[in-house]
PDB file of N, CA and C in Angstrom:
ATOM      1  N   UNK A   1     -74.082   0.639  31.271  1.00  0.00           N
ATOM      2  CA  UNK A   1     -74.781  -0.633  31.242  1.00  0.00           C
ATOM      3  C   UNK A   1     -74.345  -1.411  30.005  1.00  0.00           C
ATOM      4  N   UNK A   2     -74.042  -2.669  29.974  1.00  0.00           N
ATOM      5  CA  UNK A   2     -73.554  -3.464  28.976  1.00  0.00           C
ATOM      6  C   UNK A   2     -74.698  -3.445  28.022  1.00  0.00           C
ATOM      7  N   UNK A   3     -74.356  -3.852  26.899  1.00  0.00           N
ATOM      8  CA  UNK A   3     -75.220  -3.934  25.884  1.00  0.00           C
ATOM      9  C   UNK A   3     -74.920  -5.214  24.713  1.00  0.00           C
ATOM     10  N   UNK A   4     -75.564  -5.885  24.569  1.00  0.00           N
ATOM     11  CA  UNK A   4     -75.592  -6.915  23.950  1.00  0.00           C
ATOM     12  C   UNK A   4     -75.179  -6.884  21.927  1.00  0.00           C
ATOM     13  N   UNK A   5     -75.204  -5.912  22.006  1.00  0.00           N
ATOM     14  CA  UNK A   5     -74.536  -5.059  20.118  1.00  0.00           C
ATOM     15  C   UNK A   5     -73.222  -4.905  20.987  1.00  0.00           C
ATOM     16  N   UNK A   6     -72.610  -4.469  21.606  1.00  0.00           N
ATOM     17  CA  UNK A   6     -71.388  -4.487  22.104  1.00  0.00           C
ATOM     18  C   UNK A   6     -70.680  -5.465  22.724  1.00  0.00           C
ATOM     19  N   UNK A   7     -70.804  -6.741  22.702  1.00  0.00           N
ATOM     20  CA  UNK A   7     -71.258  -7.776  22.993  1.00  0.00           C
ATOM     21  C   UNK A   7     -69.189  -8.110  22.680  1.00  0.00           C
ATOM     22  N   UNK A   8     -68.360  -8.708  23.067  1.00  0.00           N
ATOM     23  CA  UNK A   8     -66.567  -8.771  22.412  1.00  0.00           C
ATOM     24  C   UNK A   8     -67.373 -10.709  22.026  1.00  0.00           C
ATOM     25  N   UNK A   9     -66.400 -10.249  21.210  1.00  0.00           N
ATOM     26  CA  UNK A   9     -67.110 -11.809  20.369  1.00  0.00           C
ATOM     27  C   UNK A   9     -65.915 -12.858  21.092  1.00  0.00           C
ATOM     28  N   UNK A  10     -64.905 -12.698  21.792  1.00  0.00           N
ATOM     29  CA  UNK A  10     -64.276 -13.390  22.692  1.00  0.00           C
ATOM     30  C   UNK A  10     -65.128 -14.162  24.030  1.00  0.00           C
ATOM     31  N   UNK A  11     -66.276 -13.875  24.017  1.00  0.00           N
ATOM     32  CA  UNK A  11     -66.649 -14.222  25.435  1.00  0.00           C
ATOM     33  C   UNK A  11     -67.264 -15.661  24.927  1.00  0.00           C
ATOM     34  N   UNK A  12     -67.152 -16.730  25.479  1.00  0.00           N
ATOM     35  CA  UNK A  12     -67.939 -18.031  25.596  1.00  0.00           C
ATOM     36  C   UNK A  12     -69.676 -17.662  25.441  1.00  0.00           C
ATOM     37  N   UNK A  13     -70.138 -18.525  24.671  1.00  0.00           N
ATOM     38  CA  UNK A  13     -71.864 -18.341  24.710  1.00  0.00           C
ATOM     39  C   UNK A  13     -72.443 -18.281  25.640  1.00  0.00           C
ATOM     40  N   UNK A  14     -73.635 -17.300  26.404  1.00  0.00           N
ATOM     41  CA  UNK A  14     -74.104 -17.548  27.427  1.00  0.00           C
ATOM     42  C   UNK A  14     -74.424 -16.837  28.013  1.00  0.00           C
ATOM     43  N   UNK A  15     -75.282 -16.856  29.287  1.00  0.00           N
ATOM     44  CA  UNK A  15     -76.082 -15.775  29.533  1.00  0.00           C
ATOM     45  C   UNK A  15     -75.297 -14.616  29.939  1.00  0.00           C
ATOM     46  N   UNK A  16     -73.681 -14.444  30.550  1.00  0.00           N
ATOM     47  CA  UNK A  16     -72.997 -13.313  30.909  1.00  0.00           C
ATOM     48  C   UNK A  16     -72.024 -13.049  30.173  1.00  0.00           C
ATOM     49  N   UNK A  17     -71.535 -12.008  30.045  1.00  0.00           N
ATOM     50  CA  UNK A  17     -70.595 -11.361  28.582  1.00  0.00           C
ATOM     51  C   UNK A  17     -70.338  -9.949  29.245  1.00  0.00           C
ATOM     52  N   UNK A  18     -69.098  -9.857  28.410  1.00  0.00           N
ATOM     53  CA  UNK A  18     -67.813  -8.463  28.547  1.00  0.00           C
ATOM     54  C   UNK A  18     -68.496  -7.992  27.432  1.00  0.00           C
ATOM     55  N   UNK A  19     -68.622  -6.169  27.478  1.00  0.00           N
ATOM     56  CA  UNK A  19     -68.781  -5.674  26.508  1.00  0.00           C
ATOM     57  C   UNK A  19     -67.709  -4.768  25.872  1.00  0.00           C
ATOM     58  N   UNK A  20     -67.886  -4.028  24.998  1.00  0.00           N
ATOM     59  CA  UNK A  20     -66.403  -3.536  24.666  1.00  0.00           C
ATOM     60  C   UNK A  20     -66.264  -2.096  25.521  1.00  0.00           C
ATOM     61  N   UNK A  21     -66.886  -1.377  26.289  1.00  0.00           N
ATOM     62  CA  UNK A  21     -66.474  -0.912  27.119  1.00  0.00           C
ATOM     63  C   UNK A  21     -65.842  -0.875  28.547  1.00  0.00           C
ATOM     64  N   UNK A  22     -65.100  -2.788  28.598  1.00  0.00           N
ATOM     65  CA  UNK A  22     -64.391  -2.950  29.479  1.00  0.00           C
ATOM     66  C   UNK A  22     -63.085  -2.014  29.623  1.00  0.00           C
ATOM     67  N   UNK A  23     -62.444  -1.531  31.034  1.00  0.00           N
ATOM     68  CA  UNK A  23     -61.307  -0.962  31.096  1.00  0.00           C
ATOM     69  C   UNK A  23     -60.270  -1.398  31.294  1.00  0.00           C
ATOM     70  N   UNK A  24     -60.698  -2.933  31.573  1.00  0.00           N
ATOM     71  CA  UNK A  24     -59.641  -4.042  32.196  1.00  0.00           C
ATOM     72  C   UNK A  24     -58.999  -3.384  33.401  1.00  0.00           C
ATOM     73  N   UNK A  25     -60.005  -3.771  34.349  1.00  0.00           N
ATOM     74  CA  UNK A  25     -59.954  -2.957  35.683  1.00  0.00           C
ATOM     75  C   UNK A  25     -59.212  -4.206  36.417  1.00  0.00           C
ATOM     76  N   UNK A  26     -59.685  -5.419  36.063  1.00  0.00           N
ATOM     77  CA  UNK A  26     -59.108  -6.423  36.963  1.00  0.00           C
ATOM     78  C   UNK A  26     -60.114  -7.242  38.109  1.00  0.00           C
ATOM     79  N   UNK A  27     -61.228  -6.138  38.469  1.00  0.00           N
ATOM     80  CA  UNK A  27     -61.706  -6.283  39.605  1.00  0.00           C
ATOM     81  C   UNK A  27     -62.758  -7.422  39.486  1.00  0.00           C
ATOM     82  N   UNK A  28     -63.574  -8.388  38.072  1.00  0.00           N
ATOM     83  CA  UNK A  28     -63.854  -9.167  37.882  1.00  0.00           C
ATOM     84  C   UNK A  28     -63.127 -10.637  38.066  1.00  0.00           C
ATOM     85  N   UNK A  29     -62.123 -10.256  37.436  1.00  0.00           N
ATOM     86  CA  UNK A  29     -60.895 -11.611  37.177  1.00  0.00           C
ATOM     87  C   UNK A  29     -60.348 -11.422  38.660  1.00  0.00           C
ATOM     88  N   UNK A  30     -60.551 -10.580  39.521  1.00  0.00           N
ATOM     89  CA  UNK A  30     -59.942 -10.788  40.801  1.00  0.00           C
ATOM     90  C   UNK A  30     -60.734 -11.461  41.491  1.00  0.00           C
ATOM     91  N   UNK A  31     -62.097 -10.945  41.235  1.00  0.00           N
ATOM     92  CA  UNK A  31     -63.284 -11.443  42.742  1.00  0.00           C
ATOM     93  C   UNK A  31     -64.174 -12.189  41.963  1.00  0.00           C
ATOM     94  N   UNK A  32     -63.456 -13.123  40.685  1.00  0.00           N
ATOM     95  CA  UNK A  32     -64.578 -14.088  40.236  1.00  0.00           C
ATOM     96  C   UNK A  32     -64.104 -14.829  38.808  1.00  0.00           C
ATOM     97  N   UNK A  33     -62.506 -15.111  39.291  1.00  0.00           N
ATOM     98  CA  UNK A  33     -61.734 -15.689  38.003  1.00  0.00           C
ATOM     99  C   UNK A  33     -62.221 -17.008  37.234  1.00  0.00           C
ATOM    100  N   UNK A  34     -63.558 -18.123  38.118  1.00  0.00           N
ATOM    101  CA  UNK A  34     -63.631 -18.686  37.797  1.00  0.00           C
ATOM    102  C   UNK A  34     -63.907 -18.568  36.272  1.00  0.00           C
ATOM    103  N   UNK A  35     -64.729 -17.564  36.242  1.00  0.00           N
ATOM    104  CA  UNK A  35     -66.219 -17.077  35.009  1.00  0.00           C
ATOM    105  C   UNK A  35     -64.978 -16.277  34.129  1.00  0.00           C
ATOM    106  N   UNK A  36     -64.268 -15.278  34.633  1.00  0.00           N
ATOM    107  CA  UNK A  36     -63.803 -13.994  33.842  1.00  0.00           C
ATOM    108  C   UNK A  36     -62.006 -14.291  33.678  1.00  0.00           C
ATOM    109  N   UNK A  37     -61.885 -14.157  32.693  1.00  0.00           N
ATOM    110  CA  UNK A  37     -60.174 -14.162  31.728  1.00  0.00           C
ATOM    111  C   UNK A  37     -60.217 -13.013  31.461  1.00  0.00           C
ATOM    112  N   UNK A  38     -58.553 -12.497  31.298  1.00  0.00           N
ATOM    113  CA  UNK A  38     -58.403 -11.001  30.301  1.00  0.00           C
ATOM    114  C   UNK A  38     -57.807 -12.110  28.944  1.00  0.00           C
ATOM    115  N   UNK A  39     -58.074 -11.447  27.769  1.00  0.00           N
ATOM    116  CA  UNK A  39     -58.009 -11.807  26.365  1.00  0.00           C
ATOM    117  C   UNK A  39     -56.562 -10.846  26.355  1.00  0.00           C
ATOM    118  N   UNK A  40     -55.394 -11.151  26.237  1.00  0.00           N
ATOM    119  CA  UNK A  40     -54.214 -10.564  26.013  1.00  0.00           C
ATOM    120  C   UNK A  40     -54.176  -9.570  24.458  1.00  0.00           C
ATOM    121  N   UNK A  41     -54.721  -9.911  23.864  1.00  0.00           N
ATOM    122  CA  UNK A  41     -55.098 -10.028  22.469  1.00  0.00           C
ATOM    123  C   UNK A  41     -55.883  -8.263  22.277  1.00  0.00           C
ATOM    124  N   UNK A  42     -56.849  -8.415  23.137  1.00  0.00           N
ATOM    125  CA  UNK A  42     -57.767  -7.217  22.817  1.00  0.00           C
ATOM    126  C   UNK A  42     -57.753  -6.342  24.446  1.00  0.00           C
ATOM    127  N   UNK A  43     -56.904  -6.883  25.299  1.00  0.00           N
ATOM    128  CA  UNK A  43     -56.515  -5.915  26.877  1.00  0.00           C
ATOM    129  C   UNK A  43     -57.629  -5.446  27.115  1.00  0.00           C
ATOM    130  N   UNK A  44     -58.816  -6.669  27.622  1.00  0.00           N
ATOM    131  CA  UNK A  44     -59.876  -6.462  27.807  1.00  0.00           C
ATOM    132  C   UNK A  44     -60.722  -7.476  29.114  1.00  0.00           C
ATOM    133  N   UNK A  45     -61.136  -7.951  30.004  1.00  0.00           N
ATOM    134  CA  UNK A  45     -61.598  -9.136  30.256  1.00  0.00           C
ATOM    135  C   UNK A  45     -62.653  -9.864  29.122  1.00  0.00           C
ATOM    136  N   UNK A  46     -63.106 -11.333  29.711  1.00  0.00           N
ATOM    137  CA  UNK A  46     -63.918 -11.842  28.592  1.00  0.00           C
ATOM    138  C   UNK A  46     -64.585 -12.493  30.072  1.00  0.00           C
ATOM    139  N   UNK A  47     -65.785 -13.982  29.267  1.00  0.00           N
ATOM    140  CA  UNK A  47     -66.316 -14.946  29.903  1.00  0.00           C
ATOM    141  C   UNK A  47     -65.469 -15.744  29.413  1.00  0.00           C
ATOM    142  N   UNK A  48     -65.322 -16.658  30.443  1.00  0.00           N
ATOM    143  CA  UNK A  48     -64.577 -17.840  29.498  1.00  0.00           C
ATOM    144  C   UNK A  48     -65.332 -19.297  30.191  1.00  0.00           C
ATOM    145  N   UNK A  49     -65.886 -18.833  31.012  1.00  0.00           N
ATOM    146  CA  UNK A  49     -66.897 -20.106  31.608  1.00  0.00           C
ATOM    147  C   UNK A  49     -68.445 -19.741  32.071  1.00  0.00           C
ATOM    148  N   UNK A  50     -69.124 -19.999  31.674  1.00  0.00           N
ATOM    149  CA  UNK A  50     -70.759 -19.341  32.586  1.00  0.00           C
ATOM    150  C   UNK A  50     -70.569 -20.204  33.983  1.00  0.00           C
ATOM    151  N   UNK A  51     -71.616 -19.034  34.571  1.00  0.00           N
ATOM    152  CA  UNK A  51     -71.663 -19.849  36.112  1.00  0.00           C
ATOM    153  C   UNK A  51     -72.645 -21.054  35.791  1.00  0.00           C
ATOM    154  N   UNK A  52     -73.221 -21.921  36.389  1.00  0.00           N
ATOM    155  CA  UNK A  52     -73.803 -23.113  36.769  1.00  0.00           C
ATOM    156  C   UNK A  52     -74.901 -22.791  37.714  1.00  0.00           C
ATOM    157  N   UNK A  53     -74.359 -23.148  38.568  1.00  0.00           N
ATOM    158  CA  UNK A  53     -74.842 -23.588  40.094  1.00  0.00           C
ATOM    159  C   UNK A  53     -75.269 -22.127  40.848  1.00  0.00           C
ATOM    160  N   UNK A  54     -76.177 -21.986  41.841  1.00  0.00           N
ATOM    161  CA  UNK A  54     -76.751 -20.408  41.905  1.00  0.00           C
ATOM    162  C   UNK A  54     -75.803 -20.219  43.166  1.00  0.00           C
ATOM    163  N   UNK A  55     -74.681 -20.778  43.478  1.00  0.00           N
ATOM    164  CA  UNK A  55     -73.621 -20.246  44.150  1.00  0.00           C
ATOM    165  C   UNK A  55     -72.565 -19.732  43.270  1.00  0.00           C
ATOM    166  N   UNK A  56     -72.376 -20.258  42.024  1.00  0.00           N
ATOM    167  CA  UNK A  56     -71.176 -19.577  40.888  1.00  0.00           C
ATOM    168  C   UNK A  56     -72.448 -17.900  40.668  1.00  0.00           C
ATOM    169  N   UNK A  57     -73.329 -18.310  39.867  1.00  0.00           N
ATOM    170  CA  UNK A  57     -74.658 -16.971  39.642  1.00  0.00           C
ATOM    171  C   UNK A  57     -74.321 -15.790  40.862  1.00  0.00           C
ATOM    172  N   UNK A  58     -74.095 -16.397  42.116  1.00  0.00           N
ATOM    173  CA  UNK A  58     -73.815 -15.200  43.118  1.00  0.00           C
ATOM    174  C   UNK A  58     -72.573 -14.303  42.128  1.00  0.00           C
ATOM    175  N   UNK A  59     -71.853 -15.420  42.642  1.00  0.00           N
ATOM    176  CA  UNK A  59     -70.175 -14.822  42.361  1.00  0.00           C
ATOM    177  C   UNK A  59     -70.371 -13.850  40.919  1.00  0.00           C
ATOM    178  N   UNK A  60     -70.771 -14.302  39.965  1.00  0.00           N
ATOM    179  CA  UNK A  60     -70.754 -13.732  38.363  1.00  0.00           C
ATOM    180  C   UNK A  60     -71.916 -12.239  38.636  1.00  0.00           C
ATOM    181  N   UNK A  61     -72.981 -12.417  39.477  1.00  0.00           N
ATOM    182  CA  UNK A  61     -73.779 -11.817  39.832  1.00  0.00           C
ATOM    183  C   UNK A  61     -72.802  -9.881  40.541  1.00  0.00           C
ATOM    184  N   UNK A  62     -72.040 -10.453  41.980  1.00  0.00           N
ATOM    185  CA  UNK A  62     -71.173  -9.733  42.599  1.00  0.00           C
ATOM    186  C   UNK A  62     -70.314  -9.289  41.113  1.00  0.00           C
ATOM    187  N   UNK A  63     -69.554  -9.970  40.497  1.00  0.00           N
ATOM    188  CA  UNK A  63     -68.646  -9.658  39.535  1.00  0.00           C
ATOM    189  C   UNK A  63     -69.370  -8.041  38.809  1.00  0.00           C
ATOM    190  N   UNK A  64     -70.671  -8.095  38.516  1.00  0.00           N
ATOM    191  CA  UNK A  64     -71.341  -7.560  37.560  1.00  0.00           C
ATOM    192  C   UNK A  64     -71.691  -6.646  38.006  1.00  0.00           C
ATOM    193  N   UNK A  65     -72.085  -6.630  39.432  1.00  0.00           N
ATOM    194  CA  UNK A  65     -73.289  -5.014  39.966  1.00  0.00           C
ATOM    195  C   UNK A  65     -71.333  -4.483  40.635  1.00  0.00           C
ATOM    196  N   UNK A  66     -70.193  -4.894  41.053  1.00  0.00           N
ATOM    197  CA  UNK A  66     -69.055  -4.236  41.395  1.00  0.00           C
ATOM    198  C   UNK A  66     -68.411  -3.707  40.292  1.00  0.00           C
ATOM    199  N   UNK A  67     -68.694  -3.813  38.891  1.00  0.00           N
ATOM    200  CA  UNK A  67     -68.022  -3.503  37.454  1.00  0.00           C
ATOM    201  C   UNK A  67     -68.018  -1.983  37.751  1.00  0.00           C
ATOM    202  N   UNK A  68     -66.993  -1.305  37.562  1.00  0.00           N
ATOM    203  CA  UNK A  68     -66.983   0.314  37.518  1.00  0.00           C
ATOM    204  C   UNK A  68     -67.469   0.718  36.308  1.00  0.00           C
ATOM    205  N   UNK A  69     -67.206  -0.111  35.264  1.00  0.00           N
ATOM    206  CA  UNK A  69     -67.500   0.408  33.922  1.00  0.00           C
ATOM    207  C   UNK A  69     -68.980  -0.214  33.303  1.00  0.00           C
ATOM    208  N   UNK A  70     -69.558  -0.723  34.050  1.00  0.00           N
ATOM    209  CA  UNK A  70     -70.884  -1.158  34.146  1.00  0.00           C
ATOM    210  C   UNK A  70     -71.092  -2.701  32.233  1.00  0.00           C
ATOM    211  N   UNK A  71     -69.593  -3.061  32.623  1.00  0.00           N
ATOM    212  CA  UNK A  71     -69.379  -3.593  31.004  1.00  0.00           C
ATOM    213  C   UNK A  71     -69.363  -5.019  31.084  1.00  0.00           C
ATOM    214  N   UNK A  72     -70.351  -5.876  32.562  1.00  0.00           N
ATOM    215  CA  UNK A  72     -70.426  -7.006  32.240  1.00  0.00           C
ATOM    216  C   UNK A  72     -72.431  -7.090  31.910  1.00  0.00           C
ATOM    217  N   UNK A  73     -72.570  -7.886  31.138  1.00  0.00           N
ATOM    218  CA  UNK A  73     -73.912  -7.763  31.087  1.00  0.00           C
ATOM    219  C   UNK A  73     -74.591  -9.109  31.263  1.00  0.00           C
ATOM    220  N   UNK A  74     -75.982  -9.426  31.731  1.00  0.00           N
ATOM    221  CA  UNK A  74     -76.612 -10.719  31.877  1.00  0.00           C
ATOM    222  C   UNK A  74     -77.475 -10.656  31.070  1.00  0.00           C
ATOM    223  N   UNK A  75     -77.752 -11.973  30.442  1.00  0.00           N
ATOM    224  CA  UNK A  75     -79.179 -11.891  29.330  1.00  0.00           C
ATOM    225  C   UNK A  75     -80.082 -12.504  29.742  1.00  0.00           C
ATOM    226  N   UNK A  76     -80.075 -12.514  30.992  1.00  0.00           N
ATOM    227  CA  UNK A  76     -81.128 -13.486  32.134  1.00  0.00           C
ATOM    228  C   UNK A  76     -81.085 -15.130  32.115  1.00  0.00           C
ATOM    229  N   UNK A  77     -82.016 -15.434  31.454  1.00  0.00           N
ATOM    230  CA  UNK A  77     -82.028 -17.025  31.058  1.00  0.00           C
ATOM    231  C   UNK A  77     -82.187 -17.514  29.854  1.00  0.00           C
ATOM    232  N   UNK A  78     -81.466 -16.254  28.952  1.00  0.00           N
ATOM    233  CA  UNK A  78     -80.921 -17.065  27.682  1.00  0.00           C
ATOM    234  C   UNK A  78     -79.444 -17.923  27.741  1.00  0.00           C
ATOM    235  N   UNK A  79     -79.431 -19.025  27.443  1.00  0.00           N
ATOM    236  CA  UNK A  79     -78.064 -19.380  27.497  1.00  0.00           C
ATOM    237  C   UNK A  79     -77.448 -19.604  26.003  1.00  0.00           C
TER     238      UNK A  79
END
C-alpha cells in the first residue's frame, strides 16, 4: 500500500502519487498515460497530471487498484 512518507517528490501536487516502491512495471503509463510519466532520472513512474473530471478519477482510480506493487496512492480529497 502506498504511503504518503514515501511519497517520490517527482510527482505533481495532488491527491494521487507514485511511491518509492514503484517497479516501473509500465502497467500505469500503459492503461492511464494521461495522469502517469516514468521519470528517466529515478526509473520509476510519477503523476505528472491529476485526474479532473470523475471519468479521468475512473482511469487514475483503475491505474491504482491494477498496481502490482500496490505503489500508487490516493489522499482522497486533499488536493
Amino acid at each position: 500500500m502506498a504511503t504518503t512518507t514515501e511519497r517520490l517528490p517527482q510527482n505533481i501536487l495532488g491527491r494521487y502519487y507514485v511511491d518509492s516502491s514503484c517497479v516501473d512495471c509500465d502497467l500505469c503509463r500503459a492503461n492511464a498515460s494521461t495522469f502517469f510519466t516514468r521519470d528517466d532520472e529515478i526509473g520509476q513512474s510519477v503523476v505528472h497530471r491529476q485526474p479532473i473530471t470523475p471519468e479521468e478519477v475512473l482511469l487514475a482510480e483503475d491505474a491504482r487498484e491494477g498496481c502490482p506493487s500496490e505503489s500508487i496512492g490516493n489522499d482522497g480529497d486533499r488536493v
